[in-house]
PDB file of N, CA and C in Angstrom:
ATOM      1  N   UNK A   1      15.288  14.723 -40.938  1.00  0.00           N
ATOM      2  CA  UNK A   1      14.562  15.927 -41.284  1.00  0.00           C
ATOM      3  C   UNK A   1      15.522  16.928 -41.918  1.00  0.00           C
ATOM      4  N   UNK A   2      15.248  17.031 -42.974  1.00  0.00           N
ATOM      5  CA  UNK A   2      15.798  18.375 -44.047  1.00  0.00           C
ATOM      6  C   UNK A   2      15.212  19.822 -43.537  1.00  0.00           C
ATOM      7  N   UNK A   3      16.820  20.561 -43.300  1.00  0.00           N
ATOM      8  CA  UNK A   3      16.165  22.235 -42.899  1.00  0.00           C
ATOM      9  C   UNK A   3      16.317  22.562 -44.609  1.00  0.00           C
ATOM     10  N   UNK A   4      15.723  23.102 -45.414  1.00  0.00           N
ATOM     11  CA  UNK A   4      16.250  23.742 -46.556  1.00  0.00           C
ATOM     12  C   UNK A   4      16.932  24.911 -46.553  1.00  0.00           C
ATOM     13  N   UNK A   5      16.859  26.143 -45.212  1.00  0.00           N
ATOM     14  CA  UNK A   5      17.534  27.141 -45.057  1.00  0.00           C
ATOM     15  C   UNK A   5      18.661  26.648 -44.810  1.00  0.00           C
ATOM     16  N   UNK A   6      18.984  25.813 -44.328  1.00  0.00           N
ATOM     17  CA  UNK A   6      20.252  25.138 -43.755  1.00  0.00           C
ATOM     18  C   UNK A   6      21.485  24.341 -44.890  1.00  0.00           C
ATOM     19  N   UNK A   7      20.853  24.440 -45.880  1.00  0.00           N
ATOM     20  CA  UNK A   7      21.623  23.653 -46.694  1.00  0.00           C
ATOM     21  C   UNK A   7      21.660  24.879 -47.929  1.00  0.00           C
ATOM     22  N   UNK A   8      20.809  25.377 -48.631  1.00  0.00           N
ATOM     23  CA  UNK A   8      20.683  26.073 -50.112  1.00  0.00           C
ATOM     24  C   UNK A   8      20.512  27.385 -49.497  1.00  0.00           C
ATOM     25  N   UNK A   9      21.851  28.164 -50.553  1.00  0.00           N
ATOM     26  CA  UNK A   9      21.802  29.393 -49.950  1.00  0.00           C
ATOM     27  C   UNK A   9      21.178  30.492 -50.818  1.00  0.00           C
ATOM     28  N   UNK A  10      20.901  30.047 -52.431  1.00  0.00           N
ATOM     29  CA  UNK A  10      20.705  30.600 -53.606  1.00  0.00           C
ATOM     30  C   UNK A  10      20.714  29.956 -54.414  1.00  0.00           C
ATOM     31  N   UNK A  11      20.398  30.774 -55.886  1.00  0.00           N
ATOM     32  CA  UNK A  11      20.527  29.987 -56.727  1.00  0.00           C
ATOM     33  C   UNK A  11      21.314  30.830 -57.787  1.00  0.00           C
ATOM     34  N   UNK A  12      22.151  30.013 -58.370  1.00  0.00           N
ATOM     35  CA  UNK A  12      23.391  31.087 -59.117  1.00  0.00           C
ATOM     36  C   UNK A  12      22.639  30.687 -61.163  1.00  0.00           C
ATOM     37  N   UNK A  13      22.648  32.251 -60.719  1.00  0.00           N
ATOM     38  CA  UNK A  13      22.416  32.982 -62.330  1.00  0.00           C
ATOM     39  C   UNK A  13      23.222  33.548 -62.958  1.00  0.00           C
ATOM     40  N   UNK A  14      24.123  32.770 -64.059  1.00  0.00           N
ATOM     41  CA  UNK A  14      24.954  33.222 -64.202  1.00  0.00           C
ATOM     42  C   UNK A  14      25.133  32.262 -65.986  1.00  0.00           C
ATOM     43  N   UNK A  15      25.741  32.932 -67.101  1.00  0.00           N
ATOM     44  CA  UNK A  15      25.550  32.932 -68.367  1.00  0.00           C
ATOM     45  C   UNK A  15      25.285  31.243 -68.335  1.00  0.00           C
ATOM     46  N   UNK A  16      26.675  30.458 -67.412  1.00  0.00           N
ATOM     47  CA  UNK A  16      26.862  29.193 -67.539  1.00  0.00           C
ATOM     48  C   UNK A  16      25.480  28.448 -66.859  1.00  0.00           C
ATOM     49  N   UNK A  17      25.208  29.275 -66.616  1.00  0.00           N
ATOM     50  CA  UNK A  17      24.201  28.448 -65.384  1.00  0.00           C
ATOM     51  C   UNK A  17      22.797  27.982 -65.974  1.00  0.00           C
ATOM     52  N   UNK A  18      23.022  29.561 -66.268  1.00  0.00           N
ATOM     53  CA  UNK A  18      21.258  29.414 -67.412  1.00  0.00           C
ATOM     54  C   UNK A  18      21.602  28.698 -69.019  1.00  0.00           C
ATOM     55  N   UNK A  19      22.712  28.727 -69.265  1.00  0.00           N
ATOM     56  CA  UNK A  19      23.033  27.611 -70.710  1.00  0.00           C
ATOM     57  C   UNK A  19      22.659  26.267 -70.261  1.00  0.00           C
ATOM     58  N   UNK A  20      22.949  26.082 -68.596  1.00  0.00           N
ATOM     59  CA  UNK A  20      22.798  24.623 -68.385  1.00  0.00           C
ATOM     60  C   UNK A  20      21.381  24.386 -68.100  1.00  0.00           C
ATOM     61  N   UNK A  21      20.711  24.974 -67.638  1.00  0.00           N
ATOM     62  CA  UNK A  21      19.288  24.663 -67.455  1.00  0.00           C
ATOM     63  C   UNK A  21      18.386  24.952 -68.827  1.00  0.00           C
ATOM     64  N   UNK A  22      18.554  25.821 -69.568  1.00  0.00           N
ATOM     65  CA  UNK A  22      18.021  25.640 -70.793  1.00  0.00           C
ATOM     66  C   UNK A  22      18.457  24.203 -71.967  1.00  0.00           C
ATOM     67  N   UNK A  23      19.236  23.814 -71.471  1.00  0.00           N
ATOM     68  CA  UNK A  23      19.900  22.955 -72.652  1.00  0.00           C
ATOM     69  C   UNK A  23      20.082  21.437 -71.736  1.00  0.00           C
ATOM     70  N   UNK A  24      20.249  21.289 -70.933  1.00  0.00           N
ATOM     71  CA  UNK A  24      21.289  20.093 -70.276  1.00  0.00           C
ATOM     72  C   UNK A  24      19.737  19.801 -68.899  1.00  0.00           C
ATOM     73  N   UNK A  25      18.623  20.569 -68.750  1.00  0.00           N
ATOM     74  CA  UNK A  25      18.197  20.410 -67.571  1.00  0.00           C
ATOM     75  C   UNK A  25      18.975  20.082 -66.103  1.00  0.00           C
ATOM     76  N   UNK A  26      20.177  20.915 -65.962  1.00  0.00           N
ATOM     77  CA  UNK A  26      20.604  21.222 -65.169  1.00  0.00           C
ATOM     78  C   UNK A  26      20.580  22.238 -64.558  1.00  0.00           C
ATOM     79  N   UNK A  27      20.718  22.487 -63.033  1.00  0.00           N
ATOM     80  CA  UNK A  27      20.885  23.709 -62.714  1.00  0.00           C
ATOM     81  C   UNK A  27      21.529  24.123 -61.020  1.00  0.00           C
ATOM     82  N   UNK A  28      22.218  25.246 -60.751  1.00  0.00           N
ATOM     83  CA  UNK A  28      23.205  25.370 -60.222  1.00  0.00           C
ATOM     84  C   UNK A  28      22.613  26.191 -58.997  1.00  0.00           C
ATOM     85  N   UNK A  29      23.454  25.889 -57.866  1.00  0.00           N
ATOM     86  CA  UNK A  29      22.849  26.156 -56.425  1.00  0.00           C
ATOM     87  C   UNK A  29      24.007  26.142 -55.484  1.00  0.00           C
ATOM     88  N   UNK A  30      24.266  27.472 -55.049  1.00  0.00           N
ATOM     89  CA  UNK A  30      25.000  27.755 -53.826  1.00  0.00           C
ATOM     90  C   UNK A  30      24.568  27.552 -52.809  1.00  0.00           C
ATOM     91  N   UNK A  31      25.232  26.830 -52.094  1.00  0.00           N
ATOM     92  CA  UNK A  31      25.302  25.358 -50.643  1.00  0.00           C
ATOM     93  C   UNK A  31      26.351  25.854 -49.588  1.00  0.00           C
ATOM     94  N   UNK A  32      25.535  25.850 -48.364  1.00  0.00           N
ATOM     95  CA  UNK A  32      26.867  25.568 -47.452  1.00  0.00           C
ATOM     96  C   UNK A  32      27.396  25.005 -47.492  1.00  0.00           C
ATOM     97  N   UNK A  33      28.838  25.452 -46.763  1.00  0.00           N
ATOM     98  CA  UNK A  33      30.346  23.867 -46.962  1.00  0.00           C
ATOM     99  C   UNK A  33      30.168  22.742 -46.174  1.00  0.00           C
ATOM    100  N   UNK A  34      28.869  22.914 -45.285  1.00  0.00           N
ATOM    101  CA  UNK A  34      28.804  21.589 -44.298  1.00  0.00           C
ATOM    102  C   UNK A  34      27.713  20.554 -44.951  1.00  0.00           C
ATOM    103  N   UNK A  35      27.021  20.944 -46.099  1.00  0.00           N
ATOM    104  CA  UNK A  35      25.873  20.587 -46.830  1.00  0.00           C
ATOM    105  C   UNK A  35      26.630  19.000 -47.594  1.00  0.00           C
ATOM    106  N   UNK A  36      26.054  18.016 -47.528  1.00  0.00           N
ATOM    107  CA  UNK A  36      26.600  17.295 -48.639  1.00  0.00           C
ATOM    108  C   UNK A  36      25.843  16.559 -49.490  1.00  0.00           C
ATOM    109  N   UNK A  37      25.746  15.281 -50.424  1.00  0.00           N
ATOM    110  CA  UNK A  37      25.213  15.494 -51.927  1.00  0.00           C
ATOM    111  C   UNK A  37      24.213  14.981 -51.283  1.00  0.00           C
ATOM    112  N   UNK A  38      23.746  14.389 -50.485  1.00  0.00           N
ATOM    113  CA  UNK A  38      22.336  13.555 -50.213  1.00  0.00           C
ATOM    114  C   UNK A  38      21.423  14.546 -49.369  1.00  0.00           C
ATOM    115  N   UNK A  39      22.133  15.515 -49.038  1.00  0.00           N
ATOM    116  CA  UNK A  39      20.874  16.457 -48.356  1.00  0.00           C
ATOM    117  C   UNK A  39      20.691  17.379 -49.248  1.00  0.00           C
ATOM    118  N   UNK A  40      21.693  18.105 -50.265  1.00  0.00           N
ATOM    119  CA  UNK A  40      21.421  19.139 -51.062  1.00  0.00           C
ATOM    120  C   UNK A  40      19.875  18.216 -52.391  1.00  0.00           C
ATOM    121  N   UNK A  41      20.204  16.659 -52.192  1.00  0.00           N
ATOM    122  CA  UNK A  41      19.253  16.582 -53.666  1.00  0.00           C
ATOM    123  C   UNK A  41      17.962  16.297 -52.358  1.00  0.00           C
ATOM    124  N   UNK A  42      17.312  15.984 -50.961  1.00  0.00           N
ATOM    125  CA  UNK A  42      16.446  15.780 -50.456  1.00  0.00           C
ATOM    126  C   UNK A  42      16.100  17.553 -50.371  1.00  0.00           C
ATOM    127  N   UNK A  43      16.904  18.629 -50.090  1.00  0.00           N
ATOM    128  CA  UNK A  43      16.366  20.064 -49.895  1.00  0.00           C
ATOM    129  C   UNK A  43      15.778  20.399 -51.374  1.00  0.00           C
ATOM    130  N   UNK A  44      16.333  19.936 -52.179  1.00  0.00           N
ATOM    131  CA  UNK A  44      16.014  20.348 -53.715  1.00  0.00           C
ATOM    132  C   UNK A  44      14.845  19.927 -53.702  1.00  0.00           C
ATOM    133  N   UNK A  45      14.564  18.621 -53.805  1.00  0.00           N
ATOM    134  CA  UNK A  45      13.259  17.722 -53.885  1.00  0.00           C
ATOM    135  C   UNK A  45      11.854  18.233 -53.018  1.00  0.00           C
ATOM    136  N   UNK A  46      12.437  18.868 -51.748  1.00  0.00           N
ATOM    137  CA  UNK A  46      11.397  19.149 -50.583  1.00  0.00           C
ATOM    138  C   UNK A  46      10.934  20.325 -51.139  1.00  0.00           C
ATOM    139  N   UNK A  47      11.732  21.365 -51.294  1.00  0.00           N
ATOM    140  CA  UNK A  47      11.659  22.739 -52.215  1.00  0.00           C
ATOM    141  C   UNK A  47      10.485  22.798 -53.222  1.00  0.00           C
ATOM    142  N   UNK A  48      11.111  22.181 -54.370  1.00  0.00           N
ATOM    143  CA  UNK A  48      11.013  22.330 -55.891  1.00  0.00           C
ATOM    144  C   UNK A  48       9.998  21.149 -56.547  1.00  0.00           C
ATOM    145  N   UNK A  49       9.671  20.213 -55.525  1.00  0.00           N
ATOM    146  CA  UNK A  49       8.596  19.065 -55.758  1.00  0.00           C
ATOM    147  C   UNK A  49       8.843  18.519 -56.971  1.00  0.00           C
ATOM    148  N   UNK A  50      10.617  18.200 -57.331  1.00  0.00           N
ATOM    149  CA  UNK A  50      11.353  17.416 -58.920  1.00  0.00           C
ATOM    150  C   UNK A  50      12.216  16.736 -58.019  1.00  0.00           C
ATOM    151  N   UNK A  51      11.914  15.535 -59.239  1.00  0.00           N
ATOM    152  CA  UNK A  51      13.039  14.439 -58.685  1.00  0.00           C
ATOM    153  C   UNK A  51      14.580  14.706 -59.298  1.00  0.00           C
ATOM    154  N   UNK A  52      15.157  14.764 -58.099  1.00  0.00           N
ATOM    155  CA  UNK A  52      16.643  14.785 -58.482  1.00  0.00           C
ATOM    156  C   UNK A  52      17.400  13.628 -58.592  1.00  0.00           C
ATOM    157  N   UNK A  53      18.275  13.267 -59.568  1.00  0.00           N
ATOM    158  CA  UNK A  53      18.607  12.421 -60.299  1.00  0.00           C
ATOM    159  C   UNK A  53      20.335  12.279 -60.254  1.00  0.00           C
ATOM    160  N   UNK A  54      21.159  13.494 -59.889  1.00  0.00           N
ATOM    161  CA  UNK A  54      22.215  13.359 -59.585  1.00  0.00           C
ATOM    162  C   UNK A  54      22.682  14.868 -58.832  1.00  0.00           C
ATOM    163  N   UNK A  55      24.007  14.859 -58.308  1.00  0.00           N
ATOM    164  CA  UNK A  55      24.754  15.701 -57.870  1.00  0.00           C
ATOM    165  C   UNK A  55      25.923  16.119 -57.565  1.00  0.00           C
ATOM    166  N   UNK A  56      26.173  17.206 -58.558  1.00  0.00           N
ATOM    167  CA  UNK A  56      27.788  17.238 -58.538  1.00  0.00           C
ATOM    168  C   UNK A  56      28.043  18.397 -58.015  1.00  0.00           C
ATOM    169  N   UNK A  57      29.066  18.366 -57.069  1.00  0.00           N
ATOM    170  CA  UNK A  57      29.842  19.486 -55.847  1.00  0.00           C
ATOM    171  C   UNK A  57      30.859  20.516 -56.058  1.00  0.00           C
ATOM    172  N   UNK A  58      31.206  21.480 -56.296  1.00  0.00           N
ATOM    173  CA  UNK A  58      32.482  22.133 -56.261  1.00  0.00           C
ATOM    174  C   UNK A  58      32.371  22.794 -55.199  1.00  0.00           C
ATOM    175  N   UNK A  59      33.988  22.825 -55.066  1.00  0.00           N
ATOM    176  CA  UNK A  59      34.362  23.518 -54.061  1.00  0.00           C
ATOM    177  C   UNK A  59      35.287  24.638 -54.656  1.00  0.00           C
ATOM    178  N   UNK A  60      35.113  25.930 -54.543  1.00  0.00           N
ATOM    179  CA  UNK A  60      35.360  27.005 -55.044  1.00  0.00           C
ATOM    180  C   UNK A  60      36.471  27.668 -53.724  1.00  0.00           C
ATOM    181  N   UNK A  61      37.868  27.933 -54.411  1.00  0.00           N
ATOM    182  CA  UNK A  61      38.475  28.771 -53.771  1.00  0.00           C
ATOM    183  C   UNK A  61      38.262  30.178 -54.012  1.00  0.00           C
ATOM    184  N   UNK A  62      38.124  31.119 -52.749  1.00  0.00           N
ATOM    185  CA  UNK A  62      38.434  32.655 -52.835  1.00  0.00           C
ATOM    186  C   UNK A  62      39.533  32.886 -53.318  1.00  0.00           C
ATOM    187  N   UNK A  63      39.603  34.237 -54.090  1.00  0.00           N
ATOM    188  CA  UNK A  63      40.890  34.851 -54.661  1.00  0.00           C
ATOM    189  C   UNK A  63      41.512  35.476 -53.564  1.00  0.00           C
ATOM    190  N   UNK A  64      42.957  35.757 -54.077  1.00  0.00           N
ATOM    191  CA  UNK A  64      43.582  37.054 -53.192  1.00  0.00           C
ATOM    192  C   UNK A  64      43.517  37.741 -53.785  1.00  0.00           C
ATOM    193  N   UNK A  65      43.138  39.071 -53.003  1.00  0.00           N
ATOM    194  CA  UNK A  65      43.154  40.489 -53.287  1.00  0.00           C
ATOM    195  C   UNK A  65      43.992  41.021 -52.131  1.00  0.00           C
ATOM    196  N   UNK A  66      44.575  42.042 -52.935  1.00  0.00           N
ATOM    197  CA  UNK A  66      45.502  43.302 -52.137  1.00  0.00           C
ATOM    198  C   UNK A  66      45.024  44.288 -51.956  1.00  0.00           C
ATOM    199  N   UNK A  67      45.445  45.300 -50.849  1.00  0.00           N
ATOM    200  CA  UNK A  67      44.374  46.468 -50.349  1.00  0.00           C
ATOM    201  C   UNK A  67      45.336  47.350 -50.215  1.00  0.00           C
ATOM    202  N   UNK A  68      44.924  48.423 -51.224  1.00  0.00           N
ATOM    203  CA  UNK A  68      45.516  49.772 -51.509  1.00  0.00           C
ATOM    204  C   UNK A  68      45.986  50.304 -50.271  1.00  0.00           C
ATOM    205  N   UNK A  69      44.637  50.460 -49.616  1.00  0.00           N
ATOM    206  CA  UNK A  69      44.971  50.948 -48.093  1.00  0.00           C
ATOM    207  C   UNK A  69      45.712  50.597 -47.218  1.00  0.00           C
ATOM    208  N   UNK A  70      45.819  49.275 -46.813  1.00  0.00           N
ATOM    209  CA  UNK A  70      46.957  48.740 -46.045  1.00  0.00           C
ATOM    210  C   UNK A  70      47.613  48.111 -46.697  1.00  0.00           C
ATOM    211  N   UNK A  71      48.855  48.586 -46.527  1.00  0.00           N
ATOM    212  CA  UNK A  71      50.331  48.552 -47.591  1.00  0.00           C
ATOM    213  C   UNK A  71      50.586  46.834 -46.714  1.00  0.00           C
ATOM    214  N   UNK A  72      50.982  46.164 -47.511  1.00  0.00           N
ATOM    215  CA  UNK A  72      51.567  44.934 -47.318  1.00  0.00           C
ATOM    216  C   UNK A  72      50.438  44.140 -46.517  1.00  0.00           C
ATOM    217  N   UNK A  73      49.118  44.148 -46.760  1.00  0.00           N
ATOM    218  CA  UNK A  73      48.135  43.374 -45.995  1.00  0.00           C
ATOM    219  C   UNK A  73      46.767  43.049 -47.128  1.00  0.00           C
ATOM    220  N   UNK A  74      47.040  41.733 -47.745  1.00  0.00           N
ATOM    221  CA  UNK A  74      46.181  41.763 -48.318  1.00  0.00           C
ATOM    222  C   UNK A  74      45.224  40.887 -48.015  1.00  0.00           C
ATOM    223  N   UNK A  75      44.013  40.745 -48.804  1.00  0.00           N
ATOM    224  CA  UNK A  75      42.914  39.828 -48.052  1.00  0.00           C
ATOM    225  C   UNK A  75      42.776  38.527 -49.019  1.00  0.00           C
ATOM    226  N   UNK A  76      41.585  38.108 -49.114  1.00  0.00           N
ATOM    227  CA  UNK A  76      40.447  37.086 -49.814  1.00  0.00           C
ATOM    228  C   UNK A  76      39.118  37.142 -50.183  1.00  0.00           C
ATOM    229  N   UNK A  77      38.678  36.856 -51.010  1.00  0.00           N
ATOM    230  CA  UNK A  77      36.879  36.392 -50.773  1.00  0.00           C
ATOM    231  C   UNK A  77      36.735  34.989 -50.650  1.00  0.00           C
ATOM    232  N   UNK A  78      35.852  34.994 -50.126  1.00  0.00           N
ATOM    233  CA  UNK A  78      35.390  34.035 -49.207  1.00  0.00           C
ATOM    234  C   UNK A  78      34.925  32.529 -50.394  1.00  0.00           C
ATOM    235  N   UNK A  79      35.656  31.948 -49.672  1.00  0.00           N
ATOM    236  CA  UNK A  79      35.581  30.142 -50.584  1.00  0.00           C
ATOM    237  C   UNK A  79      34.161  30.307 -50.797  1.00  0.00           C
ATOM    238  N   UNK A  80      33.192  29.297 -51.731  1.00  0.00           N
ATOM    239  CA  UNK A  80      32.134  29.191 -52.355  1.00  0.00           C
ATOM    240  C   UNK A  80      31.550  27.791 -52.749  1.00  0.00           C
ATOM    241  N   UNK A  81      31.083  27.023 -52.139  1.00  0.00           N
ATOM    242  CA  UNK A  81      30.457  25.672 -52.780  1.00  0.00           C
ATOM    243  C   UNK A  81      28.963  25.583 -53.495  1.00  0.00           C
ATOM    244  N   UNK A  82      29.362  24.855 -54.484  1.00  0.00           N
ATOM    245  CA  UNK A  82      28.033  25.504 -55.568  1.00  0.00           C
ATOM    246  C   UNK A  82      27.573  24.174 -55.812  1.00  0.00           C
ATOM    247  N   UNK A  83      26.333  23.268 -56.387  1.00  0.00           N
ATOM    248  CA  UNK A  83      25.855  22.232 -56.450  1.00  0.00           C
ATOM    249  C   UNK A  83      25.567  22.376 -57.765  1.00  0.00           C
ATOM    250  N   UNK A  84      25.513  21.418 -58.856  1.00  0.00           N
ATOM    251  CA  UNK A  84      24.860  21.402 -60.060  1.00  0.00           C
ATOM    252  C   UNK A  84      23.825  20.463 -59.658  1.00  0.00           C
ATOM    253  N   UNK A  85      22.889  20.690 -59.837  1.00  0.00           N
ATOM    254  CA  UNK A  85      21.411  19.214 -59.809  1.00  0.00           C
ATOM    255  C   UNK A  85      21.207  19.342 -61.335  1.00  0.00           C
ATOM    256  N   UNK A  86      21.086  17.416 -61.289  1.00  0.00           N
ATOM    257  CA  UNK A  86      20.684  17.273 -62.667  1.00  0.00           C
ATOM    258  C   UNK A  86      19.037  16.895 -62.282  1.00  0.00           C
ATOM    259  N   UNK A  87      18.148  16.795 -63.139  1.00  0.00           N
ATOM    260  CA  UNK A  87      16.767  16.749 -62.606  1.00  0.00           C
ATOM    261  C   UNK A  87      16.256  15.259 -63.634  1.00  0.00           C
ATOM    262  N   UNK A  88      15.228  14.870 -63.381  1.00  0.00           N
ATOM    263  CA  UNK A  88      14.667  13.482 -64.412  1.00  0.00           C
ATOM    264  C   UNK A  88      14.057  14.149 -65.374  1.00  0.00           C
ATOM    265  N   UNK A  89      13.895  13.610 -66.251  1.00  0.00           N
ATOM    266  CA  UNK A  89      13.157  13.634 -67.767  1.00  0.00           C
ATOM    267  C   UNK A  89      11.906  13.993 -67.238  1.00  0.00           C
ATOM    268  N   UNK A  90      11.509  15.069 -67.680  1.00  0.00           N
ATOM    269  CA  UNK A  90      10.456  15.828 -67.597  1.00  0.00           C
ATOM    270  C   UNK A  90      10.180  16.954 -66.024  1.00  0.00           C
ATOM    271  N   UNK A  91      11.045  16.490 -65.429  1.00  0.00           N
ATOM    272  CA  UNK A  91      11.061  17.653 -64.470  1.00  0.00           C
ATOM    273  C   UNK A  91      11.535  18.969 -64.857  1.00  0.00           C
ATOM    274  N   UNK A  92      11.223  20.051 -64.061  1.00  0.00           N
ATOM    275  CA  UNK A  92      11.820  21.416 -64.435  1.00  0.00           C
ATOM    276  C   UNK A  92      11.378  22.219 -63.032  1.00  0.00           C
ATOM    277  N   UNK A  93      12.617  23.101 -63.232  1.00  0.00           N
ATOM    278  CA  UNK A  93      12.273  24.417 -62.329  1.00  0.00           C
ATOM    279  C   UNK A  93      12.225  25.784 -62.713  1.00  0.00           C
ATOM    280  N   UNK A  94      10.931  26.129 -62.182  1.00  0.00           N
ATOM    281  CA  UNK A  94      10.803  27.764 -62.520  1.00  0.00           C
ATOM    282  C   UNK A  94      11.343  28.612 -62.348  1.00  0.00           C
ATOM    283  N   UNK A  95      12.686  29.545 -62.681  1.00  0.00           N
ATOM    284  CA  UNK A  95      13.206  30.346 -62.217  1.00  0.00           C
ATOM    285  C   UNK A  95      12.736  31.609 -62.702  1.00  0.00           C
ATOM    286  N   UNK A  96      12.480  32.502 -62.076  1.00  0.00           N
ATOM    287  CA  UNK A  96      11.942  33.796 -62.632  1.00  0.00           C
ATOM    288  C   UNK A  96      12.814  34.662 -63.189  1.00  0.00           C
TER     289      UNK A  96
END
């Protein structure tokens, strides 16, 4: 049993993102880090009622950042795993 809250956290809109879904019928989805490729394409599928066809993973490091305020203590943002789904010939998703 697929939780979909449990796996897809969003969906990333972003110049690259929407080039890929207009052009490539691909499209891009921020995932928890415990999520992996066979549940992110069954949450997609349960979701979005399109067959998913493949899935590719990154794993995104946070930057360092330094903090004005505390002298010699700097931080991070927080790592990021993002999913590309490719979808079948003739599927699509509505993004508003």
């Amino acid at each position: 049993m697929v939780f979909t809250d449990k796996i897809i956290k969003e969906i990333c809109i972003t110049e690259k993102a929407s080039e890929l879904s207009s052009n490539l019928n691909k499209y891009v989805f921020e995932v928890y880090k415990s999520a992996n490729r066979t549940e992110i394409a069954k949450a997609i599928e349960k979701m979005f009622d399109v067959k998913v066809s493949r899935v590719n993973v990154l794993n995104k490091k946070g930057k360092k950042k330094s903090s004005r305020t505390r002298a010699g203590k700097g931080g991070r943002t927080s790592d990021v795993k993002r999913a590309i789904i490719s979808l079948k010939e003739g599927d699509k998703i509505e993004i508003v």
